[in-house]
Protein backbone atom coordinates (compact mmCIF):
# COMPACT_ATOMS: atom_id res chain seq x y z
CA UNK A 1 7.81 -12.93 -14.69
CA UNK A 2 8.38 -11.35 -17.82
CA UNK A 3 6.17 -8.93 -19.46
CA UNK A 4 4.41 -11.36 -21.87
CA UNK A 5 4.17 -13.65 -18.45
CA UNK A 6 1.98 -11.00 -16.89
CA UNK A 7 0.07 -9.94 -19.29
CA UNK A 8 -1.22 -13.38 -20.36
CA UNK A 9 -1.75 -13.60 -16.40
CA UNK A 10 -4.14 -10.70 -16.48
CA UNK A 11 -5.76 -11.32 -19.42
CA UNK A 12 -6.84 -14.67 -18.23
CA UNK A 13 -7.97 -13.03 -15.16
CA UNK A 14 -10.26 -10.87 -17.01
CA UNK A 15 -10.65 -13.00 -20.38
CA UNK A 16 -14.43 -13.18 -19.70
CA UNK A 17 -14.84 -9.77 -19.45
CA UNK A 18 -18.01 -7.47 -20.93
CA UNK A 19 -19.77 -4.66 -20.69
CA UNK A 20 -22.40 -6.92 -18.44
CA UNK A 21 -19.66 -8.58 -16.70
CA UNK A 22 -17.09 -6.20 -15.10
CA UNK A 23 -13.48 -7.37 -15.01
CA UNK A 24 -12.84 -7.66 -11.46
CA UNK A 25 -15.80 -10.40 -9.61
CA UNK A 26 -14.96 -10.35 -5.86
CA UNK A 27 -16.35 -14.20 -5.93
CA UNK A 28 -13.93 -15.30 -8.18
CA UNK A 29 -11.79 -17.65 -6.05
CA UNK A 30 -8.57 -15.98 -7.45
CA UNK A 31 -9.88 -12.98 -6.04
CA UNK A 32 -11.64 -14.11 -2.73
CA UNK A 33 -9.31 -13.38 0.18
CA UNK A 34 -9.41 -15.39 3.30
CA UNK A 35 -9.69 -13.66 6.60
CA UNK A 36 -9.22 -14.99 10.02
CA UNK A 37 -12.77 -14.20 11.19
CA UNK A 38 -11.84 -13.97 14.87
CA UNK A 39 -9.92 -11.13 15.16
CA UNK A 40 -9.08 -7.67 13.19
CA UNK A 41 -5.59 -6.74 12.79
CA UNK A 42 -4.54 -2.71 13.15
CA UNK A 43 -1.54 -1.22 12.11
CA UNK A 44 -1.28 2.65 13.00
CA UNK A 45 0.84 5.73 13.70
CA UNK A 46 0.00 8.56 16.12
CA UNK A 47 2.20 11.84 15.67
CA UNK A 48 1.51 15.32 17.44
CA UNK A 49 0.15 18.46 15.62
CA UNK A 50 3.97 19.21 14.38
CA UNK A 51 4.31 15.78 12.67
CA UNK A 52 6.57 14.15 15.34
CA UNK A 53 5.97 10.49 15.75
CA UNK A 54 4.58 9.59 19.59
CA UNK A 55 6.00 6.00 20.56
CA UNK A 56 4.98 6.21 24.52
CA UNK A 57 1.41 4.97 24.19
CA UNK A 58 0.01 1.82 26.34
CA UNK A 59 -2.75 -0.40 25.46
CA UNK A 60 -5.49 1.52 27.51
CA UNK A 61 -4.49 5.24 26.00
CA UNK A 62 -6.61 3.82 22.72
CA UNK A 63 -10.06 3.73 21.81
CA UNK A 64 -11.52 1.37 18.97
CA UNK A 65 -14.95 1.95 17.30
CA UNK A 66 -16.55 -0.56 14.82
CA UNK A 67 -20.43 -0.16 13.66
CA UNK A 68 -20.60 2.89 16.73
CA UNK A 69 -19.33 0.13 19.53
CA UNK A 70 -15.93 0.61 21.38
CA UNK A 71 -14.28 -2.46 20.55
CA UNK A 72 -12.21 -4.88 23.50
CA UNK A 73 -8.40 -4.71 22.40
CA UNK A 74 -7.10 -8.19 22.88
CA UNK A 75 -3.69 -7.70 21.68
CA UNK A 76 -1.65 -4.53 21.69
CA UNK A 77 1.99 -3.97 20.92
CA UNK A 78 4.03 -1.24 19.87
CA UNK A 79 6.06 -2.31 16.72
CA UNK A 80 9.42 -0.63 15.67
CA UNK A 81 10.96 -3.69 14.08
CA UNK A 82 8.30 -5.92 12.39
CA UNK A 83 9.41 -7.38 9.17
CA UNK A 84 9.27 -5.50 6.12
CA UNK A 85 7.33 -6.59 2.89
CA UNK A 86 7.32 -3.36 0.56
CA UNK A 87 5.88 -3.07 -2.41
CA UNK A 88 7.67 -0.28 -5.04
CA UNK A 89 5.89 0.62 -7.84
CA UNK A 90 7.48 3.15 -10.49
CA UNK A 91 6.02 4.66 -13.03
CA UNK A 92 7.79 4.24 -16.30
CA UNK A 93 5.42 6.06 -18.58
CA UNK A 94 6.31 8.59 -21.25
CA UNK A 95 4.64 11.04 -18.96
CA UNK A 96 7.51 11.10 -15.89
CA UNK A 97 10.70 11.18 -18.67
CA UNK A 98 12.17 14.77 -17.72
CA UNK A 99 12.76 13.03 -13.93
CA UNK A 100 13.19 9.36 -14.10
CA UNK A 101 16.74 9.17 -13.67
CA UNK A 102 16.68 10.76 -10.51
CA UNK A 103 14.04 8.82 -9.33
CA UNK A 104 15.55 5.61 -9.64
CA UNK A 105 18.71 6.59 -7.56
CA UNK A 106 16.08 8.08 -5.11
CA UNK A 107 14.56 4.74 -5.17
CA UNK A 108 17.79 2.82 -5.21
CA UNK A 109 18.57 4.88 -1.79
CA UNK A 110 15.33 3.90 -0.37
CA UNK A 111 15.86 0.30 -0.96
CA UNK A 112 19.74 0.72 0.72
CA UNK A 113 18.77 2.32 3.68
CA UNK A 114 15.44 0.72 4.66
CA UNK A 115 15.66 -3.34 3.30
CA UNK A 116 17.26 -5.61 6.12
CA UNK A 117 18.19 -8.43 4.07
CA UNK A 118 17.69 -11.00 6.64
CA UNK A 119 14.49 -9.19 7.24
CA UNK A 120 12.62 -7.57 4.93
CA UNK A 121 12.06 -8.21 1.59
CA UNK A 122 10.80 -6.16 -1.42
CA UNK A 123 9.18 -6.41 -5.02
CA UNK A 124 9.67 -3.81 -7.67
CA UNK A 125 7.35 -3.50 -10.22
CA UNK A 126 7.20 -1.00 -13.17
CA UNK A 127 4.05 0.17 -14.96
CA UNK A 128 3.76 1.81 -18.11
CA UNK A 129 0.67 0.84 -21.05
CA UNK A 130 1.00 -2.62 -18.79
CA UNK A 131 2.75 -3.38 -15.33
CA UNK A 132 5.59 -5.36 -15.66
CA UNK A 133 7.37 -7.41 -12.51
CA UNK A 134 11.08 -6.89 -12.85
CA UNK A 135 12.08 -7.88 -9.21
CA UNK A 136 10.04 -10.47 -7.23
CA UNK A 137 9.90 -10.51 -3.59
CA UNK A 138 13.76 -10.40 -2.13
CA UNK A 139 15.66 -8.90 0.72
CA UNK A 140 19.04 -9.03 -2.02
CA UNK A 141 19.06 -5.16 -2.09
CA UNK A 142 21.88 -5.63 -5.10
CA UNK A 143 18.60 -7.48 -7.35
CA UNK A 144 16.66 -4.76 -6.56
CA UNK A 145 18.55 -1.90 -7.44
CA UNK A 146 19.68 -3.42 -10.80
CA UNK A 147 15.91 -3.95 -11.50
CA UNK A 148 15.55 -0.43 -10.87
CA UNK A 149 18.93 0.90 -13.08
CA UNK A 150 17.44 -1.74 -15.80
CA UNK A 151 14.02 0.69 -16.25
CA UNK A 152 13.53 2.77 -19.24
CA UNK A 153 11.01 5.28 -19.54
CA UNK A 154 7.80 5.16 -22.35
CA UNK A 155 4.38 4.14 -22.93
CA UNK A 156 1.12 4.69 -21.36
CA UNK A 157 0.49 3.71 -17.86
CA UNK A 158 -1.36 1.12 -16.16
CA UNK A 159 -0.87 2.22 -12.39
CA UNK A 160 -4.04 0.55 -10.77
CA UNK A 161 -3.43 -3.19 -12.58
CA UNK A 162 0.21 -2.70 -11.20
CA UNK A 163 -1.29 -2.00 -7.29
CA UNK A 164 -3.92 -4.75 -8.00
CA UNK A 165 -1.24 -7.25 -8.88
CA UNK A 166 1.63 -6.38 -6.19
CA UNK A 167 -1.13 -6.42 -3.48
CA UNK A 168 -2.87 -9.88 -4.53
CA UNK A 169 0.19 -11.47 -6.23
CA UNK A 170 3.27 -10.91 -3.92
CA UNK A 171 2.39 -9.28 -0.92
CA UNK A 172 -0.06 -11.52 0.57
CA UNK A 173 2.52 -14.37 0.52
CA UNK A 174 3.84 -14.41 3.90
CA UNK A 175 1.75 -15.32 6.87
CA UNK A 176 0.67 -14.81 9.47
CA UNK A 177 -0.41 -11.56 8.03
CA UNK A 178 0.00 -9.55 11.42
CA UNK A 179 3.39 -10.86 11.65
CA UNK A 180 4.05 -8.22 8.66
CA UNK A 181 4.63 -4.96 7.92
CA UNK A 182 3.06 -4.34 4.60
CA UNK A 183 3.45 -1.39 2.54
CA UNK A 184 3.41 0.09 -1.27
CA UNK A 185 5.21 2.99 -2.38
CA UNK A 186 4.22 4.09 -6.01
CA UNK A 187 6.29 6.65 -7.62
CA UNK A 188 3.98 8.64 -10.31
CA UNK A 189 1.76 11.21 -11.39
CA UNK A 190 -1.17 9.30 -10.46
CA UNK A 191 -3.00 9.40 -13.77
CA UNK A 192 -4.07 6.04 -15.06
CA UNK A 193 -5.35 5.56 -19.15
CA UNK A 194 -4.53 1.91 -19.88
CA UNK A 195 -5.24 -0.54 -16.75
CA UNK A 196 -8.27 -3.04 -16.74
CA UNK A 197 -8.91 -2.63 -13.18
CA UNK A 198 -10.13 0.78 -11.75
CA UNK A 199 -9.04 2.86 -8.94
CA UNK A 200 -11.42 1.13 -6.64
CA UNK A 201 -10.94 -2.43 -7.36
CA UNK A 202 -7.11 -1.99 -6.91
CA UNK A 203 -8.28 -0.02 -3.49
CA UNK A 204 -10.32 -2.99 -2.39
CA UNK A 205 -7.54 -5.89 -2.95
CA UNK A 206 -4.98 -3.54 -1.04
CA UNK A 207 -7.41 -2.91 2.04
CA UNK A 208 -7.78 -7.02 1.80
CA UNK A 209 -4.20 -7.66 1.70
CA UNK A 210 -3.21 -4.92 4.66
CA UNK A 211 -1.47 -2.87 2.31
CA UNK A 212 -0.47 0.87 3.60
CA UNK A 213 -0.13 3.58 0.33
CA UNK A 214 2.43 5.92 0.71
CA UNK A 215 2.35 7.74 -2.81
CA UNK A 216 5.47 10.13 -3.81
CA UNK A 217 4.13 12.67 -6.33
CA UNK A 218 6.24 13.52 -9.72
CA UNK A 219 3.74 16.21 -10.69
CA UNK A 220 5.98 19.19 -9.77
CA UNK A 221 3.84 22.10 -11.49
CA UNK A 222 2.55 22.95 -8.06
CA UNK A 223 -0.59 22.50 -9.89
CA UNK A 224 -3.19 20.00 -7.94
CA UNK A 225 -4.31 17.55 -10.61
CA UNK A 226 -6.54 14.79 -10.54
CA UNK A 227 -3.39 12.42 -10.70
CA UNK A 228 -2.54 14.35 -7.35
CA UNK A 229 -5.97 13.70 -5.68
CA UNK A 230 -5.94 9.76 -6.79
CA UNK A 231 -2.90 9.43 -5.10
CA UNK A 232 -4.45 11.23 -1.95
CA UNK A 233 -6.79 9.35 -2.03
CA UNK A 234 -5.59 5.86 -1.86
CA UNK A 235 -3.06 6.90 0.95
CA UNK A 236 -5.69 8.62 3.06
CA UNK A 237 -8.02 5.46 2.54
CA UNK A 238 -4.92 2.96 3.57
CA UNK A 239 -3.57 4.96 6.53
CA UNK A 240 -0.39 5.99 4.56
CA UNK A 241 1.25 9.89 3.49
CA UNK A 242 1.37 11.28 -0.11
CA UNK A 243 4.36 13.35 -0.79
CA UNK A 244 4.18 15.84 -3.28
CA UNK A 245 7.98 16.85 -3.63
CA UNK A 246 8.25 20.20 -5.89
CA UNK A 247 12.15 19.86 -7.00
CA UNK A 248 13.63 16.53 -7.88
CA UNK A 249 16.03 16.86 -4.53
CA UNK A 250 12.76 16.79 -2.50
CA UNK A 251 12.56 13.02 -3.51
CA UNK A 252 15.24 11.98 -0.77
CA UNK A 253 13.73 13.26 1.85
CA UNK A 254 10.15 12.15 1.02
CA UNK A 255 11.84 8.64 0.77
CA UNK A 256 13.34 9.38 4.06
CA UNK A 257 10.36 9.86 5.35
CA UNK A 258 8.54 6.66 4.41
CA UNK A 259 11.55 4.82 6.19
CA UNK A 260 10.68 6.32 9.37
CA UNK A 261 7.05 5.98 9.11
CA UNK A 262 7.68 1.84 8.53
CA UNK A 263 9.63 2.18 12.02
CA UNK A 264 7.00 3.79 14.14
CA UNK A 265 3.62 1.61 14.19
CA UNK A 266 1.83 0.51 16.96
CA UNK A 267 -0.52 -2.81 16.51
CA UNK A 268 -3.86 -3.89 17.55
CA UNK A 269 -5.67 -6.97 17.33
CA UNK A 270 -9.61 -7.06 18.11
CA UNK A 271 -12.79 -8.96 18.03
CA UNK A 272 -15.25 -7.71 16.15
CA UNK A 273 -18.72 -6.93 18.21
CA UNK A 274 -20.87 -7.79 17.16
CA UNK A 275 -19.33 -10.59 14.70
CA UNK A 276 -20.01 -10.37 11.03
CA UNK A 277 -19.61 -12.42 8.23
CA UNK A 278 -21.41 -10.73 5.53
CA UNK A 279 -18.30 -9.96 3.49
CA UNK A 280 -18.81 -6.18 3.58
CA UNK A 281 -16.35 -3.28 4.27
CA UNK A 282 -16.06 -2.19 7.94
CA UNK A 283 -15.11 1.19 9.48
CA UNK A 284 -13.13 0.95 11.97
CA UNK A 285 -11.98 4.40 14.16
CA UNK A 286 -9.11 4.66 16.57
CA UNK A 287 -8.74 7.46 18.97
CA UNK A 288 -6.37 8.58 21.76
CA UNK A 289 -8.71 9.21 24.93
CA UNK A 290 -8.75 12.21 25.82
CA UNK A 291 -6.22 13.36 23.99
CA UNK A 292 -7.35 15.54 20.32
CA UNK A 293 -4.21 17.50 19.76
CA UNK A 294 -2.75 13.69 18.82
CA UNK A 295 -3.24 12.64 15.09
CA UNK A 296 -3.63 8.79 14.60
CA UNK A 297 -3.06 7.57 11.18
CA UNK A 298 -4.47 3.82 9.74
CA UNK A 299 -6.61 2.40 7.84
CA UNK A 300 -10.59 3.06 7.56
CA UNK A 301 -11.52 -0.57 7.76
CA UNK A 302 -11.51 -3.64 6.79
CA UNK A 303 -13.85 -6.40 4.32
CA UNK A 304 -15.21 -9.01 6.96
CA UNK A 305 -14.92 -12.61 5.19
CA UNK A 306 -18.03 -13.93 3.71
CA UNK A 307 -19.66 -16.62 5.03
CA UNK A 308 -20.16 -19.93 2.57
């Protein structure tokens, strides 16, 4: 999809737009999102107080919480090798010039070492003053980092209508959607100044599509900015890390890090009870009985479907 492609997409999307009639209507059928309404899927790390990952769990170590009632696990499994769908988002603003080279071969590395081609499979999408899809979903690691050499720097950025489309456009496609490991990495500063979604509507359609944010930071004043905390903030909401690497060589290893995040999940599938269809976010909690030192790491919730 070219540039002109996309943007004709999303300005049909939001065409009808006003001031009394916001851009983004969750009853829109392009927008509605089908859910199985039987069961809640839970993807979710648990590391000690030193970082390291703890892969020796069983089902009955874990304790669920929806709406203040322990929830019945019906499935549990711990996943090393599920099936990769990534999502990698680079920002390709005027604002991240001084370090974009190395952040495409950073990115480039990421994409060698992590994408199975068999596997996994990857879209890369760059966002400026509009997003712009220069590699659609493939595990052909040599498309991918061409797309990524092919980038030039300049412009404004549109960062959330890039996360918006990635998460309701291409990473939704395969199914069944706990069959998945699905996961965004967007390379910025955070800021935003020319998208037509917000922050939160590009929040909402990654929680609905099971999306995990891990953000890598190219702010590296050592100065928290508000382009910092937005990036916080949709990691800490999706259950994923931002990375806030102070010298350009930093990238590698926060990119090294993501990789072995993606390889230490374990999964949970649960009935909600009571049931709800009322098409309303859900807070979900998971816990390690008796066991605080351990950090677990997913998620807040979920949007139950809506009932017709």
């Amino acid at each position: 999809m070219k540039r002109s492609e996309f943007l004709a997409a999303l300005a049909g999307a939001t065409a009808s737009a006003s001031s009394q009639q916001p851009p983004f209507n969750p009853e829109d059928d392009r927008n509605r999102i089908v859910l199985d309404v039987a069961r809640v899927n839970m993807l979710y790390t648990v590391s000690d107080k030193k970082g390291r990952f703890v892969t020796d769990l069983t089902r009955d170590d874990f304790q669920i919480v929806e709406s203040k009632r322990e929830q019945k696990i019906l499935e549990f499994t711990a996943e090393s090798d599920l099936p990769l769908r990534l999502g990698i988002l680079v920002d390709s603003s005027n604002s991240i010039r001084d370090r974009f080279r190395f952040q495409q071969e950073a990115a480039i590395e990421f994409i060698n070492q992590v994408v199975r081609p068999r596997q996994d499979k990857a879209v890369i999408v760059s966002f400026d003053s509009a997003a712009e899809l220069v590699a659609d979903l493939t595990g052909d690691t040599d498309v991918l980092s061409k797309a990524i050499r092919g980038l030039r720097p300049g412009g404004g950025t549109a960062m959330f209508d890039a996360m918006f489309f990635a998460c309701r456009d291409k990473l939704m496609q395969d199914q069944p959607r706990h069959k998945f490991r699905r996961a965004m990495i967007v390379l910025g500063d955070g800021d935003d100044n020319a998208s037509r979604y917000t922050r939160d509507q590009a929040l909402e359609m990654a929680q609905k599509a099971d999306v995990v944010i891990y953000a890598i930071s190219t702010n590296n004043t050592k100065i928290d900015r508000d382009g910092d905390k937005i990036l916080r903030y949709f990691a800490d909401e999706t259950g994923g890390v931002a990375f806030f690497p102070f010298k350009v060589q930093d990238l590698s290893q926060s990119f090294e890090n993501i990789s072995n995040e993606l390889r230490h999940q374990y999964n949970v599938l649960y009935r909600p009870d009571p049931l709800k269809t009322d098409g309303l976010y859900h807070k979900v909690d998971i816990k390690v009985k008796g066991r605080k030192e351990l950090v677990v790491r997913a998620r807040k919730g979920y949007y139950a479907p809506k009932s017709s």
